[in-house]
Protein backbone atom coordinates (compact mmCIF):
# COMPACT_ATOMS: atom_id res chain seq x y z
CA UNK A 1 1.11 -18.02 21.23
CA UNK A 2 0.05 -20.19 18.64
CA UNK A 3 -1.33 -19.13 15.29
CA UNK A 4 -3.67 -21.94 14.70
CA UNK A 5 -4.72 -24.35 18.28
CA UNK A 6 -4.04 -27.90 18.16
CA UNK A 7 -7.19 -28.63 18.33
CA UNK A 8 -8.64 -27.21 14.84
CA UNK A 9 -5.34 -28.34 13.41
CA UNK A 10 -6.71 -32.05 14.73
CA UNK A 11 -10.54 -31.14 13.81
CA UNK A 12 -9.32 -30.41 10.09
CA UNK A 13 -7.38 -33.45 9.27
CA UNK A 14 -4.03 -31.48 8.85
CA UNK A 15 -2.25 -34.37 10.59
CA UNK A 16 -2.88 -37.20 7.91
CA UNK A 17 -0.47 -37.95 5.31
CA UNK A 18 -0.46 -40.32 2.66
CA UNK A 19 -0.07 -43.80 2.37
CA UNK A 20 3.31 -45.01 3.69
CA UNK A 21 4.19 -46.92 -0.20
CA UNK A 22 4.31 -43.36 -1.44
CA UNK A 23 6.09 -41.45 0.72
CA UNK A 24 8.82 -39.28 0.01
CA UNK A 25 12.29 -40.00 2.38
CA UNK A 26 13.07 -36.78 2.75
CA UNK A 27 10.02 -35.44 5.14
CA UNK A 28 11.12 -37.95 7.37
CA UNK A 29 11.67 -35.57 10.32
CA UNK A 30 7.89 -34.11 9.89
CA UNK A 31 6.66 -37.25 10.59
CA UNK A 32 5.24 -38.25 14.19
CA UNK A 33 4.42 -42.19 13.35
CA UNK A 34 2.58 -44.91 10.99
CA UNK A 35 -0.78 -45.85 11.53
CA UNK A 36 -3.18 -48.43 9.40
CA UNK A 37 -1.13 -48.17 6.28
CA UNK A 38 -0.81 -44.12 6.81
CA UNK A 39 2.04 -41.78 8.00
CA UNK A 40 0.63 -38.92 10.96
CA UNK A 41 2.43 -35.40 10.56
CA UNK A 42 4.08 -34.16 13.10
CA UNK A 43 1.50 -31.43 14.77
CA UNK A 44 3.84 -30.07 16.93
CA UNK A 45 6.15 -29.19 14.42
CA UNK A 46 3.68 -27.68 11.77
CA UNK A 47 2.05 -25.25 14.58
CA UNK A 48 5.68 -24.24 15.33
CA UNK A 49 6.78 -23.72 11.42
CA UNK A 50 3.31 -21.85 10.58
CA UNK A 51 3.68 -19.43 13.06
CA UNK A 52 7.42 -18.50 11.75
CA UNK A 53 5.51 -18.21 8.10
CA UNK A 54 2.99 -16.69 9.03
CA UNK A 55 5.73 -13.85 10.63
CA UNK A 56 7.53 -13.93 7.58
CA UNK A 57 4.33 -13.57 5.08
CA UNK A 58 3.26 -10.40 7.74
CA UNK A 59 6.41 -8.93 7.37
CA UNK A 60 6.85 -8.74 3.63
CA UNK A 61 3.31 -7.38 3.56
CA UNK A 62 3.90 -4.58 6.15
CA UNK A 63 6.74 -3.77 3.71
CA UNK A 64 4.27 -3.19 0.69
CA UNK A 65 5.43 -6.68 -0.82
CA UNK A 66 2.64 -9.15 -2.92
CA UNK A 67 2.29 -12.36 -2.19
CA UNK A 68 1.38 -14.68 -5.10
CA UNK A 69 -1.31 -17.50 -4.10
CA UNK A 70 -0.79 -21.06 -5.93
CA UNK A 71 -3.55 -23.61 -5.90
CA UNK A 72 -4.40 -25.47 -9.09
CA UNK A 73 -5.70 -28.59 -7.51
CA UNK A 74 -9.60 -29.04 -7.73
CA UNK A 75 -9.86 -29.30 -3.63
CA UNK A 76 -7.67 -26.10 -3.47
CA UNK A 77 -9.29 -23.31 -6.53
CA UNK A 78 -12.21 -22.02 -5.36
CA UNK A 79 -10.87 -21.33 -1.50
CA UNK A 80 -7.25 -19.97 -2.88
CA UNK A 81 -9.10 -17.63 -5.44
CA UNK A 82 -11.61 -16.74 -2.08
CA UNK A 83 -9.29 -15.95 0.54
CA UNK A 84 -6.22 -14.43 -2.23
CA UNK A 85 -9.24 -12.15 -3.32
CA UNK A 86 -9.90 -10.99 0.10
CA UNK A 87 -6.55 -9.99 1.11
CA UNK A 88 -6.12 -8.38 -2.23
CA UNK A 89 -3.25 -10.10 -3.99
CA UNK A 90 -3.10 -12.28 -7.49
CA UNK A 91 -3.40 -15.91 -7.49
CA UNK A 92 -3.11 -18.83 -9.90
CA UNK A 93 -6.26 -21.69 -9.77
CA UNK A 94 -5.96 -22.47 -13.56
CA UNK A 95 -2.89 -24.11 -15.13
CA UNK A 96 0.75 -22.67 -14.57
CA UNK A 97 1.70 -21.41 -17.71
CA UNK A 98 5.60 -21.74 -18.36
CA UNK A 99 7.48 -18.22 -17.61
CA UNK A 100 5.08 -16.89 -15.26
CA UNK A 101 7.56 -15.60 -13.42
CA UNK A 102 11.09 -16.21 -15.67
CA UNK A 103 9.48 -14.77 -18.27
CA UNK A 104 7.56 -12.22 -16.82
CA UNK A 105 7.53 -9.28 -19.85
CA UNK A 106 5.92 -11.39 -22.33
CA UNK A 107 2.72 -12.21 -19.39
CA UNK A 108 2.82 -8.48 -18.28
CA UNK A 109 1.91 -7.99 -22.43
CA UNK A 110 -0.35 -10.50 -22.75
CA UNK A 111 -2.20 -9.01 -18.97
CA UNK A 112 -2.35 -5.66 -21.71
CA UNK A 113 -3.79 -7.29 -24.77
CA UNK A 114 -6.70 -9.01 -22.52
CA UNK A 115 -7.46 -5.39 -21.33
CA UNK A 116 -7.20 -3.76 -24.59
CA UNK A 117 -9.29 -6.81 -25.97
CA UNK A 118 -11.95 -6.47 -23.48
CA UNK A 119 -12.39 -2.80 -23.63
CA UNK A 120 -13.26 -3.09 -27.42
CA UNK A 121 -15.70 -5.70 -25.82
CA UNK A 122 -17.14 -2.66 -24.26
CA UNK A 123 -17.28 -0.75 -26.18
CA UNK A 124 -18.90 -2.58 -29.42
CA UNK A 125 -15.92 -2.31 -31.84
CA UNK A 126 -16.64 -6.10 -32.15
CA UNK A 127 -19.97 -5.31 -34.16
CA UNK A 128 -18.16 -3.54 -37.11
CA UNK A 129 -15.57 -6.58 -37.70
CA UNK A 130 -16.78 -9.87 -39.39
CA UNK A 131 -18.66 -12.12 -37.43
CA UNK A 132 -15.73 -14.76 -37.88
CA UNK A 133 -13.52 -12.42 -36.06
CA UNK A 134 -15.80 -11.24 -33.69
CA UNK A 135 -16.11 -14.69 -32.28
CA UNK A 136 -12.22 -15.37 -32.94
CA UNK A 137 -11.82 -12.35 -30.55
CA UNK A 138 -14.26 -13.37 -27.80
CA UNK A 139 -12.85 -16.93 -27.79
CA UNK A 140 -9.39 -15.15 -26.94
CA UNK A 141 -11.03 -13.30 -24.47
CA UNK A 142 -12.18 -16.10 -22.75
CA UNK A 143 -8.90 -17.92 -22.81
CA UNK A 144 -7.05 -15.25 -21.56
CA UNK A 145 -9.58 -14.69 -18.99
CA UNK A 146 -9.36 -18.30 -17.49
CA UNK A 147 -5.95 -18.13 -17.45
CA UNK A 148 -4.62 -14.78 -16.61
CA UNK A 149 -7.67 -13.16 -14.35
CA UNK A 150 -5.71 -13.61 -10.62
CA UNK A 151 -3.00 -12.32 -12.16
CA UNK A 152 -4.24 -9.09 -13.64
CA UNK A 153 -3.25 -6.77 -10.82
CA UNK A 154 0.06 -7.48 -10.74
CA UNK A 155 2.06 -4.79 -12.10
CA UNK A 156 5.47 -7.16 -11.22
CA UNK A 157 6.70 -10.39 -9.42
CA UNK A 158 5.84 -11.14 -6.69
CA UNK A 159 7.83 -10.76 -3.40
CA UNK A 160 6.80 -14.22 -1.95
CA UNK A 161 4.74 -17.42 -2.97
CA UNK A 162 2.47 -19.56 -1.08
CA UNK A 163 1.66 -22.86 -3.02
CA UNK A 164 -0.83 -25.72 -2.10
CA UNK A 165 0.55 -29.16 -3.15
CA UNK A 166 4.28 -28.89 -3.88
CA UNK A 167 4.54 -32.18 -5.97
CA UNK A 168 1.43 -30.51 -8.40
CA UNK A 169 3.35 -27.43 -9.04
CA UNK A 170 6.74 -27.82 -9.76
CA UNK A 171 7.38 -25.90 -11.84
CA UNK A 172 5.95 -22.79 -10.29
CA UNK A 173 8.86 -23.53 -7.56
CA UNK A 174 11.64 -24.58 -10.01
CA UNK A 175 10.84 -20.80 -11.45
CA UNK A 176 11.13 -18.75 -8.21
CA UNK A 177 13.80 -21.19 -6.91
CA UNK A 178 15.87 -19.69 -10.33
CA UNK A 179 14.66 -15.90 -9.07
CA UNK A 180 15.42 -16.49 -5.75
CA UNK A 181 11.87 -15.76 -4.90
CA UNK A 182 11.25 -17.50 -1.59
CA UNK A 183 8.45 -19.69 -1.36
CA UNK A 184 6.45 -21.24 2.00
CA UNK A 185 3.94 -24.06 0.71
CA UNK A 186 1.53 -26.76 2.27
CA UNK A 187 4.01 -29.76 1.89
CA UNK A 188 2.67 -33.49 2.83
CA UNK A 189 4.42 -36.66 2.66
CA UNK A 190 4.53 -37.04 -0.67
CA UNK A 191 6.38 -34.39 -1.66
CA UNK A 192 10.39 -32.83 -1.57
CA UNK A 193 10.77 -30.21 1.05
CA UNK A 194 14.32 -29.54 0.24
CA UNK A 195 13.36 -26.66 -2.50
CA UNK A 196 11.17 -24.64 0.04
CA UNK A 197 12.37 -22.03 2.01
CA UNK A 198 9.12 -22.05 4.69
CA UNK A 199 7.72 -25.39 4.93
CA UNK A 200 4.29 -25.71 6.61
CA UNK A 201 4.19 -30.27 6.60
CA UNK A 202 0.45 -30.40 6.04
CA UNK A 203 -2.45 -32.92 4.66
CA UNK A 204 -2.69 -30.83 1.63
CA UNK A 205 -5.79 -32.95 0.17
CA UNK A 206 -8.51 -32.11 2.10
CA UNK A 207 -10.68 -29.25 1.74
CA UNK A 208 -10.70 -28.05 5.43
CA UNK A 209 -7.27 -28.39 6.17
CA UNK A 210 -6.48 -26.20 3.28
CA UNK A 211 -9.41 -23.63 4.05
CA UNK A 212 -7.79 -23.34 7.65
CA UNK A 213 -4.08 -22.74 6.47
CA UNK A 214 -4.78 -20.82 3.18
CA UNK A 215 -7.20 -18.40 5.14
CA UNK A 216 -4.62 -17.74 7.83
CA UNK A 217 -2.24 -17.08 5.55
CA UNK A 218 -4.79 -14.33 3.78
CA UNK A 219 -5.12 -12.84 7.61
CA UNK A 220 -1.38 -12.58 8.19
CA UNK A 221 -1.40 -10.80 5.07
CA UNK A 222 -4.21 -8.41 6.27
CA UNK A 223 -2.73 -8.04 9.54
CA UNK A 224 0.59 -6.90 7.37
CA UNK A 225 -1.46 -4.40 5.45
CA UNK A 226 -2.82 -3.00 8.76
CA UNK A 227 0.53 -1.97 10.54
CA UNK A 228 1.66 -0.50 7.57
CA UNK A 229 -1.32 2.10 7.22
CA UNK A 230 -0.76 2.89 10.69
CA UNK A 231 2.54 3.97 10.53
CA UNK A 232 1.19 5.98 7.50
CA UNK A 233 -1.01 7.74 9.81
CA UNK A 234 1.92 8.16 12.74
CA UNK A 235 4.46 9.59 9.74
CA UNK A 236 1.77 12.44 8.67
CA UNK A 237 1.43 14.33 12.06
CA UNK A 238 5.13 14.64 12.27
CA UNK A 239 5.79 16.32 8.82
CA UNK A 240 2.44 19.07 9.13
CA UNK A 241 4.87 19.91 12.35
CA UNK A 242 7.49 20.63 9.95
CA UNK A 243 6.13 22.56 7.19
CA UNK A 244 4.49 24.77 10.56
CA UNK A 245 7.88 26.11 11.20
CA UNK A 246 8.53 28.49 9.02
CA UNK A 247 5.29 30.08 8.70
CA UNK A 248 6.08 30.80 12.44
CA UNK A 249 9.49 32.57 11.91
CA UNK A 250 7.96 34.58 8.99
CA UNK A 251 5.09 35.63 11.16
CA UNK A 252 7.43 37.11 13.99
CA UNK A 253 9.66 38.89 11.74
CA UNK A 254 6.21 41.32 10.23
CA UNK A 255 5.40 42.02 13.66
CA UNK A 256 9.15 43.62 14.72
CA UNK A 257 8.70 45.83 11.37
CA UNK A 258 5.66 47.24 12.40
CA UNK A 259 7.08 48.45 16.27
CA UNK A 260 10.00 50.45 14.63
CA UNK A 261 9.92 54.25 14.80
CA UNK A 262 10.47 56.44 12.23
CA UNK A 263 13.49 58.00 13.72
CA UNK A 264 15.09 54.40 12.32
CA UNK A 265 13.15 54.09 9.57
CA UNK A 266 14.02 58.43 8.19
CA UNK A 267 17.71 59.64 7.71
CA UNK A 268 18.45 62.90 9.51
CA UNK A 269 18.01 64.87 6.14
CA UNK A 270 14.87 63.88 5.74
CA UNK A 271 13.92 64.52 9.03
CA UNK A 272 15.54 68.19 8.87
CA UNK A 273 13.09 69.11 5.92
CA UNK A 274 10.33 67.82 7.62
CA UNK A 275 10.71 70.03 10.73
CA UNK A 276 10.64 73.54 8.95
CA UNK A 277 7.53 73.01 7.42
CA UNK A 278 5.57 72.46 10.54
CA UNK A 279 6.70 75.97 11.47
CA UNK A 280 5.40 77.45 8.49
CA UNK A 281 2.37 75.72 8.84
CA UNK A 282 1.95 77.31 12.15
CA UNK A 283 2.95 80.82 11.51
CA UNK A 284 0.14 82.35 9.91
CA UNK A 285 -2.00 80.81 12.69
CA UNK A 286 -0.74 82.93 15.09
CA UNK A 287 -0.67 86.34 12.76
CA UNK A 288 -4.34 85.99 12.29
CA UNK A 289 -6.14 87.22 15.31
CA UNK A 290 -3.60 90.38 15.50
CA UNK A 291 -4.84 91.70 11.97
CA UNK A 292 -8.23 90.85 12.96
CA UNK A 293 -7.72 92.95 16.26
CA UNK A 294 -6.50 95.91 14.84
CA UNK A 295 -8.96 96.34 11.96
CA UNK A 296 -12.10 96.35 14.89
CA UNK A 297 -9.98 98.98 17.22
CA UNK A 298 -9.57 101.26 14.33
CA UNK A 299 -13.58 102.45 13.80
CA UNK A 300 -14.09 103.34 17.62
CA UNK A 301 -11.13 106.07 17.67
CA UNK A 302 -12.67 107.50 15.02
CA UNK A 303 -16.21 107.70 17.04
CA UNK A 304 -14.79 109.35 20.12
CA UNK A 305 -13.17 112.30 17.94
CA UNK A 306 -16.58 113.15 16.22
CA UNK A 307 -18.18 113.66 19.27
């Protein structure tokens, strides 16, 4: 079953290209035909090679991999930053800054310094510097802000990208292409396809043709997320059966030491000594009511002689 219908792939505008005096050669099997001047993508083809990335972008999610979203065109920032945010991964809507990814130690630093920076924000250290470096400090802030704030969560690189307008960021793919970081991007007729691993042949200029790809992307994502909490939940029954086990054992082995006897529990010494002394015990028990007998006989013989 298809991901997206023909339908809204033909409502949105996916299907336009550009002009056919800037066309690239090499998406020459994405496109269908030429009409008024323009080329027509292939629909066909682009329903078939979204649903195989939107598979692959599923899969690396259900495997607790990030997914970096790339969109710095103006058409493409605001819904990029929306649907990335949603899904909960980083994205880039400002300007690719050089070793994002190649040179990923020196960003991972400079993701630190905006936090410490911001924190003495907070908590009004800036009010005891200068006023010159008070503001020096809050234009930094904002700088780093702009460009670094989709990033800020991510704690390495990413596991996949999905960029908007191949031709615009080039050198986000010339950096993962080096890391071997595979990429599936909104490519129109413009652009090269040969350096992308999952190509989705797209109009990647207008708004609601990249609303309805980028926010499918963000559910395969979700959907991802969601099979891997529930085999979290299926993994946690099985190990409480586990660790019941040998409470179990240790629970029948007090109950067979209580049923012994002492006869295997005593050694026969020990059960010698004990058997004499309940003989003792009972022997002046039985010597008692003689002495008492004899002392009461004893007065009455000495009644009948008197008389």
């Amino acid at each position: 079953m298809a991901v997206i219908s023909m339908k809204a792939l033909l409502e949105s505008g996916v299907h336009f290209g550009h002009r056919t005096n800037k066309w690239d050669p090499r998406m020459k099997p994405y496109i269908f035909t030429e009409r008024n001047g323009i080329h027509i993508i292939d629909l066909q083809q682009t329903s078939k090679l979204l649903n195989q990335s939107y598979n692959v972008i599923r899969d690396v999610a259900a495997n607790g991999g990030n997914v970096l979203f790339v969109g710095t065109k103006r058409q493409a920032q605001e819904t990029v930053a929306e649907e990335a945010a949603r899904c909960g991964m980083p994205y880039v809507t400002e300007r690719w800054m050089g070793g994002m990814l190649t040179n990923w130690s020196t960003m991972y630093i400079r993701i630190q310094e905006l936090e410490r920076l911001e924190k003495m924000r907070d908590n009004n250290e800036l009010e005891r510097l200068t006023k010159k470096e008070g503001l020096l400090i809050g234009r930094e802030i904002t700088r780093l802000t702009t460009r670094l704030s989709g990033t800020r969560s991510m704690k390495r690189r990413p596991d996949l990208i999905f960029i908007v307008d191949v031709g615009r960021e080039d050198s986000a793919v010339h950096e993962a292409n080096l890391l071997n970081i595979p990429i599936v991007a909104m490519v129109d007729t413009n652009c090269n396809p040969l350096n992308i691993d999952y190509v989705i042949p797209s109009n990647d200029d207008a708004i609601r043709a990249i609303k309805l790809l980028v926010g499918k992307v963000a559910d395969a994502e979700l959907e991802g997320k969601a099979s891997r909490k529930e085999e979290d939940v299926d993994d946690k029954p099985a190990e409480a059966a586990k660790t019941d086990r040998p409470s179990r054992k240790a629970h029948k082995v007090v109950e067979t030491d209580v049923e012994l006897e002492d006869n295997a529990l005593l050694g026969e010494a020990t059960l010698a000594k004990m058997a004499p002394k309940k003989e003792v015990i009972e022997t002046p028990a039985a010597e008692a009511p003689v002495v008492v007998a004899t002392v009461v006989e004893t007065p009455a013989a000495d009644a009948s002689d008197s008389e």
